[in-house]
Protein backbone atom coordinates (compact mmCIF):
# COMPACT_ATOMS: atom_id res chain seq x y z
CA UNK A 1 -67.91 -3.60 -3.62
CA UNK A 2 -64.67 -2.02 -2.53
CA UNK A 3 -61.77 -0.26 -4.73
CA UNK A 4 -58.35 -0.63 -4.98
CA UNK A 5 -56.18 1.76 -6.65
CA UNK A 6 -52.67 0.63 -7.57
CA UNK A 7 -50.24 3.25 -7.50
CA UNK A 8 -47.04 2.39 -6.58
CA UNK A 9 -43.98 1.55 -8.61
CA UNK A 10 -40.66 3.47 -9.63
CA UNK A 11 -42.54 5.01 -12.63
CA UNK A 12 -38.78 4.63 -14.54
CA UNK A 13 -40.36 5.26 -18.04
CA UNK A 14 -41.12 8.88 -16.91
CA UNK A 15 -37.15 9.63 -15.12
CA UNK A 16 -36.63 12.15 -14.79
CA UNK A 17 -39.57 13.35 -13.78
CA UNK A 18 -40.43 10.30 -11.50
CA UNK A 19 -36.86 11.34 -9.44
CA UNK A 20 -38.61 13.90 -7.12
CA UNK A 21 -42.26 12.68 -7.13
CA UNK A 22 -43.84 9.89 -7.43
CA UNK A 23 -45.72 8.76 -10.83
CA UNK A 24 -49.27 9.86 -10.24
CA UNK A 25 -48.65 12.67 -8.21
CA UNK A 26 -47.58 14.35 -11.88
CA UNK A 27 -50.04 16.39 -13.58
CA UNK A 28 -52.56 15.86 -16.08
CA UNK A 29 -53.56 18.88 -17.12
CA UNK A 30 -55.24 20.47 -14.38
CA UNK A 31 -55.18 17.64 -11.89
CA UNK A 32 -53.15 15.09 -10.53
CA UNK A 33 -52.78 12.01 -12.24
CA UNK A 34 -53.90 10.33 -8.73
CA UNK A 35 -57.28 11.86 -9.24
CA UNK A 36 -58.52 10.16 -12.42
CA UNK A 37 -58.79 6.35 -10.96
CA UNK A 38 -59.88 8.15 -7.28
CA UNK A 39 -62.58 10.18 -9.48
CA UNK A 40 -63.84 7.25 -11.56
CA UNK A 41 -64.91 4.77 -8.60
CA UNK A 42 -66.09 7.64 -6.59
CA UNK A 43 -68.62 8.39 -9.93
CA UNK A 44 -69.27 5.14 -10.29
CA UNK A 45 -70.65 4.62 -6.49
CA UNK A 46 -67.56 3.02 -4.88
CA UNK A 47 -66.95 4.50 -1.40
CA UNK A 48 -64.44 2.26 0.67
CA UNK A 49 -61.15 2.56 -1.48
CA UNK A 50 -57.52 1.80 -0.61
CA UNK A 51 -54.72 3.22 -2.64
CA UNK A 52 -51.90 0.72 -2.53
CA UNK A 53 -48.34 3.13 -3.12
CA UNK A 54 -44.56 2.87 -2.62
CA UNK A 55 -41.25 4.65 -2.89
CA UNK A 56 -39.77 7.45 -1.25
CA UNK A 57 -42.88 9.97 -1.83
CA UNK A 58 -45.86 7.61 -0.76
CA UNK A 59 -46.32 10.69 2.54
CA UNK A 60 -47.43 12.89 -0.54
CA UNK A 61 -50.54 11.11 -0.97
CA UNK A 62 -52.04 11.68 2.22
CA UNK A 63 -50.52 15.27 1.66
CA UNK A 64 -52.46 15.62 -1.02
CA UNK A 65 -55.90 13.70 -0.79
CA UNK A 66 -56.41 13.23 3.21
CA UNK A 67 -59.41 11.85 4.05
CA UNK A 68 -60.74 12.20 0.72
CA UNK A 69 -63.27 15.11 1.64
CA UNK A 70 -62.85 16.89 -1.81
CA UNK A 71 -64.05 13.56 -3.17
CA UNK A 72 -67.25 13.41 -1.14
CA UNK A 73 -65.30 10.33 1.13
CA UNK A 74 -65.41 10.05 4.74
CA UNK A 75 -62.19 7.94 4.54
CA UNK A 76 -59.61 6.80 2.41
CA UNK A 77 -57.01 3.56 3.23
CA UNK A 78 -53.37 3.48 2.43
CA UNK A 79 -50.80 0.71 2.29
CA UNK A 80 -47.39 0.69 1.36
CA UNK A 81 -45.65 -1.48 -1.02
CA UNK A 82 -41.93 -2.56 -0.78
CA UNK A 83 -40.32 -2.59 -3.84
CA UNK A 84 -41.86 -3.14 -7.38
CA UNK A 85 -43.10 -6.67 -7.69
CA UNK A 86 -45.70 -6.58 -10.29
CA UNK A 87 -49.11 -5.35 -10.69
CA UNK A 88 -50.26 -8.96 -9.09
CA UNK A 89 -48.11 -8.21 -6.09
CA UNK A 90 -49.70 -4.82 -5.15
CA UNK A 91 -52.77 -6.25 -5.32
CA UNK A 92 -51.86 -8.90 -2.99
CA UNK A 93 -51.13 -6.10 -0.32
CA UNK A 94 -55.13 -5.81 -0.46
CA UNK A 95 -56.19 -8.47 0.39
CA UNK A 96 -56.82 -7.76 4.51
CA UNK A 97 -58.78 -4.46 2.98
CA UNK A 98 -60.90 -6.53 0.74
CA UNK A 99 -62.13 -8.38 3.50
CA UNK A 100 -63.78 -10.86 1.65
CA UNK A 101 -65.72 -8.72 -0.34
CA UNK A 102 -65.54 -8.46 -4.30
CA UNK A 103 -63.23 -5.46 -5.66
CA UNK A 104 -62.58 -3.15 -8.26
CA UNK A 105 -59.09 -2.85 -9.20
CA UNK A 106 -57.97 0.53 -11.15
CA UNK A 107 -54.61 1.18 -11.92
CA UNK A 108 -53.47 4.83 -10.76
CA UNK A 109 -51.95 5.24 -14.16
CA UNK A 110 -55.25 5.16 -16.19
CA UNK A 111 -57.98 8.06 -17.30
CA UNK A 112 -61.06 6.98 -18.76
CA UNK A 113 -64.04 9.24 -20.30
CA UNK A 114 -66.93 7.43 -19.14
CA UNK A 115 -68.47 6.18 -15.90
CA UNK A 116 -67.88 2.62 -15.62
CA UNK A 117 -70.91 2.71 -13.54
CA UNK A 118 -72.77 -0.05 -15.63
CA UNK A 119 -70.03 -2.42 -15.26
CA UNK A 120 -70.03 -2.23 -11.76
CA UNK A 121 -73.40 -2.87 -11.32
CA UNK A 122 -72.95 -5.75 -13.81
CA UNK A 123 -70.20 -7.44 -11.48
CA UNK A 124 -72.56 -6.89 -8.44
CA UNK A 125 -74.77 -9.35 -10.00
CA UNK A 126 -71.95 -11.69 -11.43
CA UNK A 127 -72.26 -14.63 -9.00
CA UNK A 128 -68.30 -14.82 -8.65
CA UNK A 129 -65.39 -14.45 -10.81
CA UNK A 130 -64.01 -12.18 -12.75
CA UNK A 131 -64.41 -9.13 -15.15
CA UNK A 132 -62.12 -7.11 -17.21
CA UNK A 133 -63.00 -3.74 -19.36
CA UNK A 134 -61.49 -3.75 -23.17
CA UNK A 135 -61.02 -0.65 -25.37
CA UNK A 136 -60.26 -1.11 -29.46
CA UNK A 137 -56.62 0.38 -29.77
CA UNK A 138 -54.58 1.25 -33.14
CA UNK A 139 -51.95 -0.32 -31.19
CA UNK A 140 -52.85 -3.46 -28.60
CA UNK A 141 -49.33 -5.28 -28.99
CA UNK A 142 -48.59 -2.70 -26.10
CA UNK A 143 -50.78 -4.14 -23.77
CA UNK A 144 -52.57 -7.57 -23.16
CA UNK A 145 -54.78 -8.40 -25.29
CA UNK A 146 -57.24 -11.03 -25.69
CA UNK A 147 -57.97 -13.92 -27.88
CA UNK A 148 -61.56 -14.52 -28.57
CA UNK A 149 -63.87 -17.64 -29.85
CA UNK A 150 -66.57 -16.21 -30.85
CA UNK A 151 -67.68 -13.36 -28.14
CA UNK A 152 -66.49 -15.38 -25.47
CA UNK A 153 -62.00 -14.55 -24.39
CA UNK A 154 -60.22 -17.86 -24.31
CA UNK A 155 -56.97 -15.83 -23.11
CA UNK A 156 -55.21 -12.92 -23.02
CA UNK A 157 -51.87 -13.05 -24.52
CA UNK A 158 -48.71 -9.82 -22.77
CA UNK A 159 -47.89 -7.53 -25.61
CA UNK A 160 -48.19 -9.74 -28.31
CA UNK A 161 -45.72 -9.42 -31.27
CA UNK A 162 -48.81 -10.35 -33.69
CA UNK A 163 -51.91 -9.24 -31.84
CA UNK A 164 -55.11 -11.61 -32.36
CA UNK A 165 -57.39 -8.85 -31.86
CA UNK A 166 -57.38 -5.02 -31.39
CA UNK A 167 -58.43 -4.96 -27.94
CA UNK A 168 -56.70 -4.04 -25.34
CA UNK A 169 -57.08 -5.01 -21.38
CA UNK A 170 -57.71 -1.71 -20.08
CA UNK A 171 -56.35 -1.11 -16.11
CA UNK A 172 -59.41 -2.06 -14.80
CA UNK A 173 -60.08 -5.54 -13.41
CA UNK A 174 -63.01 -6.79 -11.06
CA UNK A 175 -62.27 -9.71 -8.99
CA UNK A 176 -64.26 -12.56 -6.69
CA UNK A 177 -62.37 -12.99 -3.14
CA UNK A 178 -60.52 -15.87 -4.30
CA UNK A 179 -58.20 -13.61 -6.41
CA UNK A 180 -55.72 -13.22 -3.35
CA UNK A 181 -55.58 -17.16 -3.12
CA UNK A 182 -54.69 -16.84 -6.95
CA UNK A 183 -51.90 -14.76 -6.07
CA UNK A 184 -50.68 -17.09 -3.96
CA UNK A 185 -49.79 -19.38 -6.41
CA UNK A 186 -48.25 -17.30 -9.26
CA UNK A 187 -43.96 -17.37 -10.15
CA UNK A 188 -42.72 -14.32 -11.26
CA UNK A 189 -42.80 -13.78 -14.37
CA UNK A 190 -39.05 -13.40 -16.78
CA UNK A 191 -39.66 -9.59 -15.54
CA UNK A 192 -39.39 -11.06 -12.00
CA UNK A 193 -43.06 -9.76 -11.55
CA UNK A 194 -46.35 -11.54 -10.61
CA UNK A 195 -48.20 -10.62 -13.74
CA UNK A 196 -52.25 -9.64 -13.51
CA UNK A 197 -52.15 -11.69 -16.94
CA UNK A 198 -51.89 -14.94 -15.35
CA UNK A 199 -54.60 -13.91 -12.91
CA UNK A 200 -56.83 -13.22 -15.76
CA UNK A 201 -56.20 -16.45 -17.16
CA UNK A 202 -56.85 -18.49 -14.08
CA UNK A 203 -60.36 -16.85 -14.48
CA UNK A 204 -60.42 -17.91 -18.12
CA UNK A 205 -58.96 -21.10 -17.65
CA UNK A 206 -62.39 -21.54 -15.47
CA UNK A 207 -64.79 -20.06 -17.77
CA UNK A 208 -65.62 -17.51 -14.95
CA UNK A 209 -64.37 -14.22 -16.70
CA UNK A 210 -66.18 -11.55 -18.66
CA UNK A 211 -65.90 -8.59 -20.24
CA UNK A 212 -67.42 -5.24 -21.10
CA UNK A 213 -66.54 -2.86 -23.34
CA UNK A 214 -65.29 0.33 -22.09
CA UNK A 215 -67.11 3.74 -23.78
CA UNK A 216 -65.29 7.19 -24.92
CA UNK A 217 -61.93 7.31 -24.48
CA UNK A 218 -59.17 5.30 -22.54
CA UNK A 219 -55.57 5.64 -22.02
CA UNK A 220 -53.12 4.94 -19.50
CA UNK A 221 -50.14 7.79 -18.59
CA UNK A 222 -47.08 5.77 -17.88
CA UNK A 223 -44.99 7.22 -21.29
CA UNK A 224 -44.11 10.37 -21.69
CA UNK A 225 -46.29 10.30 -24.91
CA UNK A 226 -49.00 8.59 -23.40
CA UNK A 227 -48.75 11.44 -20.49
CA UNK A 228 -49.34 13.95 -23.18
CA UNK A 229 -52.13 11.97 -24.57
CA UNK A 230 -53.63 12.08 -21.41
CA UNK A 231 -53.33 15.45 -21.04
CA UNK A 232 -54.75 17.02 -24.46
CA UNK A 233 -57.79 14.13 -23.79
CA UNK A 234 -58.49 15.74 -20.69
CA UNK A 235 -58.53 19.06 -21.87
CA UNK A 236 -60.88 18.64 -25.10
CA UNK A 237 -63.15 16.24 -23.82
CA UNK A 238 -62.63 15.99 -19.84
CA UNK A 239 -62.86 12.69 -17.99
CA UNK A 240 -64.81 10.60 -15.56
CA UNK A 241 -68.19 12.16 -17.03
CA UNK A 242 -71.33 11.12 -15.46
């Protein structure tokens, strides 16, 4: 399985930070932001990884990570996206990388505790299709969230006024090769975006999607408050812990 980290983007909810650097390049407390999704495939036995970036500061990635050596990588891939068309997008830029092989998508804005290890290995064996990690959140209209029947996700519904459960879809999404043909066919959204939503629910739509719930803590960093989060997470508990 290969990883792809997304991590491009103007990262406008952070301005003015996000004017001389790009999004996660910024610190979280001791680190940067960039090494949280990096960190948790590496842990959880993913070697070949792209990181997909954008915007006037992509050069300080390969400033700042190389090769990947710190990491225990031989290699790390870069591509560049144009402009900021949605998560769904980015991930199309992948698709040569993925080469046909299943993938494990991370956004570069997202920290979790745990080794996600186990879910991995679970999607190894998952004859095709998709998988998506959840975490319970005091406040999933935020993010997309899905509607169950029974223990099985009929869809996921974007930020939800009235959320039908309190799980949130987590940045993490595994996907079968046929996700970049999915791509193919999605209109942007009213954000003029290809949304990872509508991905999701072409796996749904199928009955080929499942889900794991994630342990210890999640967030992502993309607020200022959620950027603090991050941060005072990191520093009581760490993150990423085998």
């Amino acid at each position: 399985m290969k990883g792809v980290i997304l991590a491009g983007g103007t990262g406008s909810r952070l301005f003015p930070l996000t004017k001389i650097t790009n999004k996660h390049l910024l610190p979280v407390f001791d680190r940067p932001m960039i090494f949280y999704p990096l960190e948790c495939l590496v842990k959880a036995g993913i070697q070949d990884i792209l990181i997909v970036t954008g915007g006037q500061h992509a050069g300080d990635f390969l400033k700042l990570l190389g090769n990947g050596k710190e990491f225990g990588l031989k290699h790390i891939n870069y591509t560049y996206q144009e402009g900021e068309g949605g998560i769904a997008e980015a991930l199309s830029l992948a698709e040569y990388f993925a080469g046909g092989d299943k993938i494990c998508v991370v956004l570069g804005d997202n920290l979790v505790e745990r080794n996600i290890g186990q879910a991995v290995e679970d999607f190894e064996r998952q004859p095709s299709g998709a998988k998506i990690l959840l975490k319970k959140v005091p406040d999933p209209e935020r993010f997309g969230v899905p509607v169950f029947k029974g223990d099985r996700i009929v869809r996921i519904e974007e930020k939800p006024k009235q959320p039908k459960s309190s799980y949130a879809v987590t940045g993490i999404y595994f996907y079968d090769t046929r996700v970049f043909d999915i791509i193919k066919t999605l209109e942007p959204s009213e954000r003029g975006e290809l949304e990872i939503t509508d991905v999701n629910n072409w796996y749904i739509e199928r009955g080929e999607m499942t889900w794991h719930e994630l342990e210890g803590w999640w967030t992502d960093a993309g607020t200022f408050r959620s950027l603090l989060k991050a941060s005072n997470l990191v520093a009581e508990t760490g993150a990423n812990n085998l």
